[in-house]
C-alpha atoms as a PDB file:
ATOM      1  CA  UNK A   1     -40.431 -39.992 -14.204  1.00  0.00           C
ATOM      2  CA  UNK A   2     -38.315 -42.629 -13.034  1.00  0.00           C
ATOM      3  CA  UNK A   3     -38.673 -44.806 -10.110  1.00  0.00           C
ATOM      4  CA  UNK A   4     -36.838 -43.839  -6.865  1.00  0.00           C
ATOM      5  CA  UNK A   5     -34.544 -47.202  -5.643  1.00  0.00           C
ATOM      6  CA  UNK A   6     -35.310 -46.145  -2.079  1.00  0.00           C
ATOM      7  CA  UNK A   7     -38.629 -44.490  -2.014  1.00  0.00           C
ATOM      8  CA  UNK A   8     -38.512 -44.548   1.926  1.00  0.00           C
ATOM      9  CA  UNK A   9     -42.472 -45.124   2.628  1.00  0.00           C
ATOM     10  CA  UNK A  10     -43.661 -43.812   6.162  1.00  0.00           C
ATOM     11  CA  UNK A  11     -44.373 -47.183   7.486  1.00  0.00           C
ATOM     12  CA  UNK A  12     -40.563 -47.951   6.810  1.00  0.00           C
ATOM     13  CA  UNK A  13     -39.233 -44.399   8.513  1.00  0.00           C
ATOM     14  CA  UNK A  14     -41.017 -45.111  10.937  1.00  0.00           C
ATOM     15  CA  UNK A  15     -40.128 -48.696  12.119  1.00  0.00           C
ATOM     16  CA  UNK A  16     -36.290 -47.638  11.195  1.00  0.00           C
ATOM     17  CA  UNK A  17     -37.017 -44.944  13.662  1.00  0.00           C
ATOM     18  CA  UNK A  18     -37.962 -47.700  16.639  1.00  0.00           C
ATOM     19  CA  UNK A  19     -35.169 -49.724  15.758  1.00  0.00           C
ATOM     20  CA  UNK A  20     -32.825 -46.821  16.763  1.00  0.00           C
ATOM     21  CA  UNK A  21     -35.113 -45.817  19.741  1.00  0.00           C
ATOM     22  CA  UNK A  22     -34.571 -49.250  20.958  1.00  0.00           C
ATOM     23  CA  UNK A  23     -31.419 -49.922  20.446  1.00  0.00           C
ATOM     24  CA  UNK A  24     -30.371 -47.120  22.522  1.00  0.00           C
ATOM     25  CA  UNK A  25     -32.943 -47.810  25.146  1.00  0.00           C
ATOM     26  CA  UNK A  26     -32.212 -51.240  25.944  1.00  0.00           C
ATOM     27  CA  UNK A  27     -34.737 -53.245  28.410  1.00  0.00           C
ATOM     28  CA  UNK A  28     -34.868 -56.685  28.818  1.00  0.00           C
ATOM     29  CA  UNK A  29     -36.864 -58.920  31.047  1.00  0.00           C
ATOM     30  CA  UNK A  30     -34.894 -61.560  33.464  1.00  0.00           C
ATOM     31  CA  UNK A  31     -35.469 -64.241  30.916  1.00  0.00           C
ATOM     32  CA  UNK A  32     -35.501 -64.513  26.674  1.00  0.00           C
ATOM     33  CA  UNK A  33     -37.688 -66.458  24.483  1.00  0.00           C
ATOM     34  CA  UNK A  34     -36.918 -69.058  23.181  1.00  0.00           C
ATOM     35  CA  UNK A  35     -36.670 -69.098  19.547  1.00  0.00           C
ATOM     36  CA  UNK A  36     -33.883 -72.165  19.299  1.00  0.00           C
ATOM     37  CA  UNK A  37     -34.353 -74.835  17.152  1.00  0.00           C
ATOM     38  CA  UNK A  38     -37.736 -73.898  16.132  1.00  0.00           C
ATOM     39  CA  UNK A  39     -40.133 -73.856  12.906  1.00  0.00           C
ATOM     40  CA  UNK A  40     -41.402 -70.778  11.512  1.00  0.00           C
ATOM     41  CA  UNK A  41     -43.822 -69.903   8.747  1.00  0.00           C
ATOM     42  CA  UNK A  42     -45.403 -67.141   7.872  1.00  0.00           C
ATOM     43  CA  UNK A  43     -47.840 -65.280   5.246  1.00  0.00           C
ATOM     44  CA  UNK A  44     -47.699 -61.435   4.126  1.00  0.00           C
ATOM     45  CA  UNK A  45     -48.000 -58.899   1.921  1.00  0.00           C
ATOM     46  CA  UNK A  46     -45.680 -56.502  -0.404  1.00  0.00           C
ATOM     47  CA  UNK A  47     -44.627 -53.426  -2.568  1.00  0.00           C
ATOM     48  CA  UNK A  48     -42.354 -53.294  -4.498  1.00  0.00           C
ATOM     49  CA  UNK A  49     -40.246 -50.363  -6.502  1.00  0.00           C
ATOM     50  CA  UNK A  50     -37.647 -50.717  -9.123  1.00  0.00           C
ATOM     51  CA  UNK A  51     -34.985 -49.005 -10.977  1.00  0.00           C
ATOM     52  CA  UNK A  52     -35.362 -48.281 -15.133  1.00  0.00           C
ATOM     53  CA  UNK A  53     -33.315 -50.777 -16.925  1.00  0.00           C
ATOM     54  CA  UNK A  54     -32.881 -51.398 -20.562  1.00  0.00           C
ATOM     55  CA  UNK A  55     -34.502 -54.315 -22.185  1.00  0.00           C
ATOM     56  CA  UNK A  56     -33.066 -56.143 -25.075  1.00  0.00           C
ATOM     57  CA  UNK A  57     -35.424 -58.383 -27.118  1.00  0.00           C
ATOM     58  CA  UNK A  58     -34.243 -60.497 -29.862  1.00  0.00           C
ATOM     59  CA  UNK A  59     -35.862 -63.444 -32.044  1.00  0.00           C
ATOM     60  CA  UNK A  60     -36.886 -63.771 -36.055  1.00  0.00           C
ATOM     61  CA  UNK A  61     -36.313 -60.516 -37.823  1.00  0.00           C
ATOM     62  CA  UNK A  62     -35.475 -58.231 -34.970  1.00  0.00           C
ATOM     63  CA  UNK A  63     -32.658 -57.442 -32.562  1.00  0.00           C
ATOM     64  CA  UNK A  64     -33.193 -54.053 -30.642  1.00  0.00           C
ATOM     65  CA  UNK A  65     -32.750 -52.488 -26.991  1.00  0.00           C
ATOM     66  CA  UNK A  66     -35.130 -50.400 -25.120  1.00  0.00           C
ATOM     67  CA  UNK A  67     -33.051 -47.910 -22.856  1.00  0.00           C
ATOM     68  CA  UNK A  68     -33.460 -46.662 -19.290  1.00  0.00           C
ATOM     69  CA  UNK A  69     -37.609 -48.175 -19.285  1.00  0.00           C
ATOM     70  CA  UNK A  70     -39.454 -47.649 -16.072  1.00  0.00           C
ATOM     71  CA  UNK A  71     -41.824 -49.827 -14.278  1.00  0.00           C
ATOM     72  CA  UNK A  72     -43.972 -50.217 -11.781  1.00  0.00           C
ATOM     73  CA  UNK A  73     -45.714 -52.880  -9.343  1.00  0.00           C
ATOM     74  CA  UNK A  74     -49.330 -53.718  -9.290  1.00  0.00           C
ATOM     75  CA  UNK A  75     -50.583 -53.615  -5.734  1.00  0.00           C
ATOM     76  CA  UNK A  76     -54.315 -54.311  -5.347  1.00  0.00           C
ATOM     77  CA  UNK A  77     -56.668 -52.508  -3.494  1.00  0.00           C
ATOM     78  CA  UNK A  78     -56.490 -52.440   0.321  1.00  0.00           C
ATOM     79  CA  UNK A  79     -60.154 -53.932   0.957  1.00  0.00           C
ATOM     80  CA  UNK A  80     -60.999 -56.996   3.344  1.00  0.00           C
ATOM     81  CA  UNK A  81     -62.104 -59.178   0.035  1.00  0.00           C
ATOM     82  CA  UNK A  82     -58.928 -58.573  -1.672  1.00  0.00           C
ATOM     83  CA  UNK A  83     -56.631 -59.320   1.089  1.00  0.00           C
ATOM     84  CA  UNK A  84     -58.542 -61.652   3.484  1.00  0.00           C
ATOM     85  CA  UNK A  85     -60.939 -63.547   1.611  1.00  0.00           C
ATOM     86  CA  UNK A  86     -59.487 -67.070   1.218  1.00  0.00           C
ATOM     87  CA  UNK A  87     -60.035 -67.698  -2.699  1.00  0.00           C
ATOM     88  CA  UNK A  88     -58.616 -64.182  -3.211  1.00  0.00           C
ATOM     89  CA  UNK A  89     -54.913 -64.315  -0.919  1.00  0.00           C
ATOM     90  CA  UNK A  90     -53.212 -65.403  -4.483  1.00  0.00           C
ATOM     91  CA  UNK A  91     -54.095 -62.242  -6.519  1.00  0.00           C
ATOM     92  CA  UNK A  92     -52.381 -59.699  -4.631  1.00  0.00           C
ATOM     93  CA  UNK A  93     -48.270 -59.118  -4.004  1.00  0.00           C
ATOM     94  CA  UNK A  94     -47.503 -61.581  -1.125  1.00  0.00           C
ATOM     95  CA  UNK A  95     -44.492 -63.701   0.509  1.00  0.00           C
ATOM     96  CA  UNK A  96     -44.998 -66.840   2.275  1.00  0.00           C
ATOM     97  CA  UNK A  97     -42.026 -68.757   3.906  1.00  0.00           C
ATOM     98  CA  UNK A  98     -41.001 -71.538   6.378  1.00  0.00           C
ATOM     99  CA  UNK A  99     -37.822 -71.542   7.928  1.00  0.00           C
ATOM    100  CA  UNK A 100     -35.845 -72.898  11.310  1.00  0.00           C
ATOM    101  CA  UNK A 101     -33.583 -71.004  13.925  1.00  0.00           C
ATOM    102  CA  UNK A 102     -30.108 -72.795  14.759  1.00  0.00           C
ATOM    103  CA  UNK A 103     -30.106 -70.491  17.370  1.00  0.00           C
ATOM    104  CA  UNK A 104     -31.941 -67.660  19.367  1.00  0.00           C
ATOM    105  CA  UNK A 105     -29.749 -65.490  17.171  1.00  0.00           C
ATOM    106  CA  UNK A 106     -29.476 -67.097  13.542  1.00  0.00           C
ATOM    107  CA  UNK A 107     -32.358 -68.523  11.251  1.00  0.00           C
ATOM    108  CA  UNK A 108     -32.401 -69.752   8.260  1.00  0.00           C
ATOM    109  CA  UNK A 109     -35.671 -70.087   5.551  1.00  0.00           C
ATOM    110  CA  UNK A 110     -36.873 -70.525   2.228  1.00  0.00           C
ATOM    111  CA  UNK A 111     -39.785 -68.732   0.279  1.00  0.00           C
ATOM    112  CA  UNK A 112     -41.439 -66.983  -2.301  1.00  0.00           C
ATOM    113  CA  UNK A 113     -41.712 -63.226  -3.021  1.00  0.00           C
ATOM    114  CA  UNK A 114     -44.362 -62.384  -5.528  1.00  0.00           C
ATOM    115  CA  UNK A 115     -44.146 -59.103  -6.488  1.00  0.00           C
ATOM    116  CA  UNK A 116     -45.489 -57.673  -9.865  1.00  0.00           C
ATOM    117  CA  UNK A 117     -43.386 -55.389 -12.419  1.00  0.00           C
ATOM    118  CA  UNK A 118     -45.419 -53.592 -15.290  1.00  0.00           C
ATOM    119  CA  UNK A 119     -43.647 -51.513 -17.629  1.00  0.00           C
ATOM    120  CA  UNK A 120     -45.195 -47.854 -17.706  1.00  0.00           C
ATOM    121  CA  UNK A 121     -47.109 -47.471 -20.758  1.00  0.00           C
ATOM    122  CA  UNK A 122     -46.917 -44.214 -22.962  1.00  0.00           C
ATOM    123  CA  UNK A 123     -43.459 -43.390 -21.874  1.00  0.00           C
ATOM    124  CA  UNK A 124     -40.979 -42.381 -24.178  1.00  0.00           C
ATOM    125  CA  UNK A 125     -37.734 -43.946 -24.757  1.00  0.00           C
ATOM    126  CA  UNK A 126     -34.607 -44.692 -26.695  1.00  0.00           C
ATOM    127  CA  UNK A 127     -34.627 -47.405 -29.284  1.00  0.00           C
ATOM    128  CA  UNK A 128     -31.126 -48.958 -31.105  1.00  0.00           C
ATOM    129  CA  UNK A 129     -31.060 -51.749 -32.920  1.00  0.00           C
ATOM    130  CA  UNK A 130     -32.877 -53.318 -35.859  1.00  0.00           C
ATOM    131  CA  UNK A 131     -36.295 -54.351 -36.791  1.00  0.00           C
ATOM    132  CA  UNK A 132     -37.215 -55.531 -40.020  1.00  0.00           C
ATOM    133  CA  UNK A 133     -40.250 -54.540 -41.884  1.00  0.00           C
ATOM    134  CA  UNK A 134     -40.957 -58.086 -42.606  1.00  0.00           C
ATOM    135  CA  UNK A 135     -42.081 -58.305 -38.271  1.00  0.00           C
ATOM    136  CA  UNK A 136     -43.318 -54.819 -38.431  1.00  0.00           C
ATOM    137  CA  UNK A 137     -43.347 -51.969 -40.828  1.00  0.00           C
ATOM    138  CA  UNK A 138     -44.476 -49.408 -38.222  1.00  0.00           C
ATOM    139  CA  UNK A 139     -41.308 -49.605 -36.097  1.00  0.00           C
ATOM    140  CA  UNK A 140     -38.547 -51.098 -38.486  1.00  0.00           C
ATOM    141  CA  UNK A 141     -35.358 -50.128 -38.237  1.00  0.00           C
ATOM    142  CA  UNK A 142     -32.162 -50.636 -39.424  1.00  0.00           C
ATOM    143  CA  UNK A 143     -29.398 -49.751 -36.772  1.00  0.00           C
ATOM    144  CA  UNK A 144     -29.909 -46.035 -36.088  1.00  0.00           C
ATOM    145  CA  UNK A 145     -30.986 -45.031 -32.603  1.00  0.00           C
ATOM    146  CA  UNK A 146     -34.473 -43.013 -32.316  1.00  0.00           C
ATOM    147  CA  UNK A 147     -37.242 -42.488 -29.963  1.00  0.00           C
ATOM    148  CA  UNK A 148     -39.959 -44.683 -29.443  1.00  0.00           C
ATOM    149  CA  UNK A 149     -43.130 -44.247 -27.093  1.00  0.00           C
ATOM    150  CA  UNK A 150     -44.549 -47.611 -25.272  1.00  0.00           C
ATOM    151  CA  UNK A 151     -48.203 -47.858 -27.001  1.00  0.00           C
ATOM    152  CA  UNK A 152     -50.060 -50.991 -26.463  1.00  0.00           C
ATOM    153  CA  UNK A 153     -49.929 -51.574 -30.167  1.00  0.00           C
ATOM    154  CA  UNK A 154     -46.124 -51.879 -30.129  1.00  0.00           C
ATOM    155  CA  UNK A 155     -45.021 -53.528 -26.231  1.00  0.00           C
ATOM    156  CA  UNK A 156     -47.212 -54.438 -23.268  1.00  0.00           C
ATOM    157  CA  UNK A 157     -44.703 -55.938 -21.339  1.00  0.00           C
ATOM    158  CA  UNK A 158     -45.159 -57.281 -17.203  1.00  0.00           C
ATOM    159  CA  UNK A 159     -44.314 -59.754 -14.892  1.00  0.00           C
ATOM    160  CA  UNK A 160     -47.846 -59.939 -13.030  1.00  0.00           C
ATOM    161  CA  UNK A 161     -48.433 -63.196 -12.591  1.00  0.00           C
ATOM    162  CA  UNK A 162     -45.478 -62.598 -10.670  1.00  0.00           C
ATOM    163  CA  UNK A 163     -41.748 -61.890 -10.436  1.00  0.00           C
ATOM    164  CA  UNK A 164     -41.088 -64.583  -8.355  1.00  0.00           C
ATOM    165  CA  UNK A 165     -38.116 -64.733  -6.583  1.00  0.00           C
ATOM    166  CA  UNK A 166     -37.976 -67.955  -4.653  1.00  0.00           C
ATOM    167  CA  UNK A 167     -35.087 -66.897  -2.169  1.00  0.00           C
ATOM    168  CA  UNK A 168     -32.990 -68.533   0.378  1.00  0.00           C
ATOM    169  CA  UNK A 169     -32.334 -66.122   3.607  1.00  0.00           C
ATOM    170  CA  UNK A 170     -30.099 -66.110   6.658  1.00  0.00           C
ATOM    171  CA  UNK A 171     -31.171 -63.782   8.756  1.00  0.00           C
ATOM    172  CA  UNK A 172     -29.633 -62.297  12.524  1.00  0.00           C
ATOM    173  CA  UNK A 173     -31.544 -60.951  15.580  1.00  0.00           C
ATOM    174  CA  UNK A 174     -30.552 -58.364  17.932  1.00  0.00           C
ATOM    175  CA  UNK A 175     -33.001 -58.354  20.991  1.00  0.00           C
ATOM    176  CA  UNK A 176     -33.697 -54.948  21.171  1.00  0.00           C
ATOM    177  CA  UNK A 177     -36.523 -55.379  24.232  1.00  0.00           C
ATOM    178  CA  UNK A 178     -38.293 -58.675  26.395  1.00  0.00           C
ATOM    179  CA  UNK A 179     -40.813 -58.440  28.337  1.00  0.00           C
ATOM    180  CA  UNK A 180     -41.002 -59.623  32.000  1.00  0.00           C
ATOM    181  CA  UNK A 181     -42.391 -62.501  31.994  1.00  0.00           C
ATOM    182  CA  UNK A 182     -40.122 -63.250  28.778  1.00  0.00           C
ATOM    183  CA  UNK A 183     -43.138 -64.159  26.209  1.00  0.00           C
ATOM    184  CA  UNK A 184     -43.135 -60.801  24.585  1.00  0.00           C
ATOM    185  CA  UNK A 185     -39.883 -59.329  22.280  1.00  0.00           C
ATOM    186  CA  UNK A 186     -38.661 -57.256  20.006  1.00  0.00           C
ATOM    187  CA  UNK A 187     -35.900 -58.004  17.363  1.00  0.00           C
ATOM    188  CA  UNK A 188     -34.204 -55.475  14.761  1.00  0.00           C
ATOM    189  CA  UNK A 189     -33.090 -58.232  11.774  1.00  0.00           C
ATOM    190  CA  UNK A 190     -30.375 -58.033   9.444  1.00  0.00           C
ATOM    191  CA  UNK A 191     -29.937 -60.589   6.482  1.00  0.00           C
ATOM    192  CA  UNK A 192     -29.058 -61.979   3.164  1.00  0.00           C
ATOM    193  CA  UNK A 193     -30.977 -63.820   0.669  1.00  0.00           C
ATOM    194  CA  UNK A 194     -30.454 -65.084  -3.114  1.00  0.00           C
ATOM    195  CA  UNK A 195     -32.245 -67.447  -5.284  1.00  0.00           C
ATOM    196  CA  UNK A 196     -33.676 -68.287  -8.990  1.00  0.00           C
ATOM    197  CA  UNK A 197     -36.280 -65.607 -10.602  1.00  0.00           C
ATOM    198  CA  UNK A 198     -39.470 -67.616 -11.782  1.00  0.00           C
ATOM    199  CA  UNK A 199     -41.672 -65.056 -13.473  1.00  0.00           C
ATOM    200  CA  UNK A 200     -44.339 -65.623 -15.529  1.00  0.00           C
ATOM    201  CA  UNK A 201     -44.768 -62.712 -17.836  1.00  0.00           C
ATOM    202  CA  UNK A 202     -47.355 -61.179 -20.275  1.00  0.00           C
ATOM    203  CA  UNK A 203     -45.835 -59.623 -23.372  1.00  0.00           C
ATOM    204  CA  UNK A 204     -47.425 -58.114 -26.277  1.00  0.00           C
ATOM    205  CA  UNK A 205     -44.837 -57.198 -28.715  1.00  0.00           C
ATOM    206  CA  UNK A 206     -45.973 -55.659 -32.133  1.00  0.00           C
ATOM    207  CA  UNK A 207     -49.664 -56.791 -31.649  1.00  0.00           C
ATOM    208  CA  UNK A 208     -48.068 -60.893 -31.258  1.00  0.00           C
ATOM    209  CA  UNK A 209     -47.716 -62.467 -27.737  1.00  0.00           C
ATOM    210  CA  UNK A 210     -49.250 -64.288 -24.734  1.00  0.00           C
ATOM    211  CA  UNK A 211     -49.552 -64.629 -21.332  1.00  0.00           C
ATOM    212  CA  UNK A 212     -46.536 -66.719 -21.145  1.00  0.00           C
ATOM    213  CA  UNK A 213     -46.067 -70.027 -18.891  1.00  0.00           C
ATOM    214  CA  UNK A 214     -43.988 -69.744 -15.533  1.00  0.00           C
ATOM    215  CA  UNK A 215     -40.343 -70.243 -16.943  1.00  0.00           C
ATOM    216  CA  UNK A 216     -36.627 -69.733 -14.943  1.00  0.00           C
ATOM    217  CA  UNK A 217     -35.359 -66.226 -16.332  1.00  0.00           C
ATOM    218  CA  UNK A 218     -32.769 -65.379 -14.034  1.00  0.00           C
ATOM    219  CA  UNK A 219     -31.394 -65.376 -10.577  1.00  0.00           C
ATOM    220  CA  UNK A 220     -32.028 -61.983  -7.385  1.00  0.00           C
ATOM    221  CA  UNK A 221     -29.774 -61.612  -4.459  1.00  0.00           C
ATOM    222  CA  UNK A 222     -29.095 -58.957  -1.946  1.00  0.00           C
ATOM    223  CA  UNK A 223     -29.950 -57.811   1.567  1.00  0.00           C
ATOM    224  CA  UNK A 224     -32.521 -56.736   4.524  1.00  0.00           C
ATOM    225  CA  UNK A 225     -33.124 -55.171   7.579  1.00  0.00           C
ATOM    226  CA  UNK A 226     -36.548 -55.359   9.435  1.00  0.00           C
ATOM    227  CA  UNK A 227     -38.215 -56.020  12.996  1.00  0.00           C
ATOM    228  CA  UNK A 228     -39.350 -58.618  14.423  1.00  0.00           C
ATOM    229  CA  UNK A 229     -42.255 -59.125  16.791  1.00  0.00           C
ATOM    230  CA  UNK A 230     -42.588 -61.617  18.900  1.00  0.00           C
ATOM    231  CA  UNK A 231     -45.994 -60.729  20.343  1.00  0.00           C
ATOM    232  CA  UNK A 232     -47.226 -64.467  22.179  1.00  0.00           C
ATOM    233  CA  UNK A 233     -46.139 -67.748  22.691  1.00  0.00           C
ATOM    234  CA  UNK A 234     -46.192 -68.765  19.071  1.00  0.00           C
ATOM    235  CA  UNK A 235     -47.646 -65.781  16.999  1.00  0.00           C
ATOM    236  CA  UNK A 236     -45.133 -63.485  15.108  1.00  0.00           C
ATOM    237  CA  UNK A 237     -45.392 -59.588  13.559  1.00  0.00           C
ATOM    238  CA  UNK A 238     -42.611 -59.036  11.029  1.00  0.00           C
ATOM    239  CA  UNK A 239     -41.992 -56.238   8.487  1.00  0.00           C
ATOM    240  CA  UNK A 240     -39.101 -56.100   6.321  1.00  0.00           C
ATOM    241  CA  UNK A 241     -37.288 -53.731   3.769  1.00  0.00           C
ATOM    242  CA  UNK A 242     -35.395 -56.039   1.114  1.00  0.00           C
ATOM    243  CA  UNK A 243     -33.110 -54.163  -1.549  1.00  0.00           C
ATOM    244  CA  UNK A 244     -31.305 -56.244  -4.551  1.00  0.00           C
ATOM    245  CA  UNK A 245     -30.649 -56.715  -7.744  1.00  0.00           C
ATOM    246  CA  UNK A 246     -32.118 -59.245 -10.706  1.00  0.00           C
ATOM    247  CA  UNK A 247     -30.397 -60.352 -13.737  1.00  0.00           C
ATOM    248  CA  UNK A 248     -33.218 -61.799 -15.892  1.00  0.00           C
ATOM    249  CA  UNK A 249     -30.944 -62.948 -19.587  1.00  0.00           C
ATOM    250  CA  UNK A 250     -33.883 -65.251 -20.635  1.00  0.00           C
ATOM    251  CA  UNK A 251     -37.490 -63.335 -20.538  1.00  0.00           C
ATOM    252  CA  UNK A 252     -40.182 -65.274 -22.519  1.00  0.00           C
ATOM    253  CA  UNK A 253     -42.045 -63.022 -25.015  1.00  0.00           C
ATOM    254  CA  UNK A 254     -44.529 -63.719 -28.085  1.00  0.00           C
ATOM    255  CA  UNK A 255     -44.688 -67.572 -27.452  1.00  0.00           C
ATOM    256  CA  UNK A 256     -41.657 -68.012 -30.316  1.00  0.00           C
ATOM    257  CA  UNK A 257     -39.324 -70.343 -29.027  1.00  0.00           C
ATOM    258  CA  UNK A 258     -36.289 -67.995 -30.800  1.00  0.00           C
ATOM    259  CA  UNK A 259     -38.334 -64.901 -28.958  1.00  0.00           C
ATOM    260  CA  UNK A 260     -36.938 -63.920 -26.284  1.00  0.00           C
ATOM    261  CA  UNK A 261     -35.882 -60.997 -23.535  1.00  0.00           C
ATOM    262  CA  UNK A 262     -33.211 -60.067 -21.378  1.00  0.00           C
ATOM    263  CA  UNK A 263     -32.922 -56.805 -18.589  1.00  0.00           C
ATOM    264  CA  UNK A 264     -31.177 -56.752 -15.098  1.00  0.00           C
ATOM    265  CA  UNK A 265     -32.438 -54.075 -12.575  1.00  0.00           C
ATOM    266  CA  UNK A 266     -32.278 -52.769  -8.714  1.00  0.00           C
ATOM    267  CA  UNK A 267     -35.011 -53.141  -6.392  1.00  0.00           C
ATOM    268  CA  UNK A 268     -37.089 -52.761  -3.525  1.00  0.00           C
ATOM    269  CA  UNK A 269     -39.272 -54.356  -1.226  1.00  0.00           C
ATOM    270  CA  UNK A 270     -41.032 -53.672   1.849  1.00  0.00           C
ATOM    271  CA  UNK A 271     -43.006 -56.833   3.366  1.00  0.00           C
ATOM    272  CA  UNK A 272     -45.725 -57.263   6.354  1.00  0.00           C
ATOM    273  CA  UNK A 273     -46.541 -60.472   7.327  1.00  0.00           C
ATOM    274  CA  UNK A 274     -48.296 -62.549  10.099  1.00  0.00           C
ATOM    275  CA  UNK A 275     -46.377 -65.700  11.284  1.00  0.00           C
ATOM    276  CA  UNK A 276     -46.626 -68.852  13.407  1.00  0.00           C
ATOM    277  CA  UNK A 277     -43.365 -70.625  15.271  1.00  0.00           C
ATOM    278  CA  UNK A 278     -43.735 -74.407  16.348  1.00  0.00           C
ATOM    279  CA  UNK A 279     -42.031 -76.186  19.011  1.00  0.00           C
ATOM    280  CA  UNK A 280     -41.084 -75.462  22.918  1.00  0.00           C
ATOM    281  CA  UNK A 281     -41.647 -72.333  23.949  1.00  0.00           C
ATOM    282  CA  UNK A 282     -40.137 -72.225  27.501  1.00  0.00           C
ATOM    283  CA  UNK A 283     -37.836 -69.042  27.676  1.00  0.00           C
ATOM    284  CA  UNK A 284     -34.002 -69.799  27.790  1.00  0.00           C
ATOM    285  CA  UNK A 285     -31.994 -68.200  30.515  1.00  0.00           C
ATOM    286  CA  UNK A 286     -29.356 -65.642  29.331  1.00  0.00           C
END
């Protein structure tokens, strides 16, 4: 089956469905916080969901595509020593990011999304191109188009050590609610980001490959909406949907240096993270 692009998860419906409560029920306290000129960073966690894509890999002996693959991410499970414990915040799909607000309405930020991609094994797909017998006499080929099904002793094929999409944002904040003394508030967010796609990815291809070093593949972009939580002085709730596309023309493969991969594909994210401001935190008169 393939992967839905906007799989809508119920923690997503529902904070799409308080954005809309509150942005027809408007309440505000006499003053704002202030959120001007101030540092951010915060920590979180992610899943992720992507569309099938076709994956061309080329080196010594072999030129073929694979058509319409699907994959998957890799969350870990949801247990206090996966998530919490300090030598174990690395392993699972997280975002960390610092940024700074020009205004109480506009910031700006830099960070990393690790999310994982693992193509499905034991799926079957289309194969065209070639592959000679002289790199594998189980699958060669020489041109004509066929059906092939993703067995660990032809592809293994994932980004887990992350596809890492080290993003710029902008980002804009509609005050949906304050509270009256000002130090509580609720934003609904709306931005952009784009950056450079570091994965590092595992590939088994014909029995030959390794778990490759972390190398510049391609390049993400695209857009989010999300909430913001402002819930003391300096502590911050924030949970995004992110949905974009990747173009990824150099993949590294068996190790070869001629070896390589190339795919582009849609995706999805939905993030929860925990953040921090720094500076003054006096609320600003509106």
């Amino acid at each position: 089956m393939k992967p839905r692009l906007f799989p809508g998860p119920t923690l997503f419906r529902l904070f799409a469905a308080a954005a809309l409560i509150g942005m027809a029920h408007w309440s505000f306290g006499q003053d704002a916080p202030q959120l001007k000129h101030r540092v951010f960073a915060y920590w979180g966690y992610n899943r992720a969901q992507f569309t099938a894509s076709s994956i061309r890999f080329t080196g010594n002996n072999y030129d073929f595509i694979l058509h319409d693959v699907a994959a998957k991410d890799k969350p870990e499970d949801f247990t206090f020593s996966n998530y919490f414990k300090p030598k174990n915040i690395w392993i699972p799909q997280y975002n960390y990011r610092v940024g700074w607000f020009l205004n109480n309405k506009w910031s700006f930020s830099i960070g990393l999304d690790h999310m994982k991609y693992v193509v499905v094994k034991d799926q079957q797909v289309k194969l065209s191109g070639t592959i000679s017998r002289d790199r594998s006499a189980t699958y060669a080929t020489s041109g004509e188009t066929g059906e092939v099904r993703i067995t660990p002793d032809f592809l293994t094929y994932e980004h887990t050590d992350g596809l890492n999409l080290l993003a710029l944002d902008a980002d804009h904040y509609s005050r949906m609610w304050t509270s009256r003394n000002g130090r509580q508030a609720l934003y609904f967010t709306q931005g952009l980001f784009a950056g450079p796609v570091i994965p590092r990815t595992d590939v088994r291809l014909f029995g030959e490959g390794i778990n490759n070093k972390f190398h510049l593949a391609g390049y993400g972009a695209g857009a989010q909406l999300g909430l913001f939580a402002l819930v003391a002085d300096r502590v911050f709730l924030r949970a995004n949907a992110r949905a974009g596309y990747m173009e990824l023309p150099s993949v590294l493969t068996t190790g070869k240096a001629e070896d390589r991969a190339s795919q582009h594909f849609w995706f999805t994210e939905e993030n929860v993270v925990l953040g921090v401001l720094i500076g003054r935190t006096r609320a600003a008169k509106e």
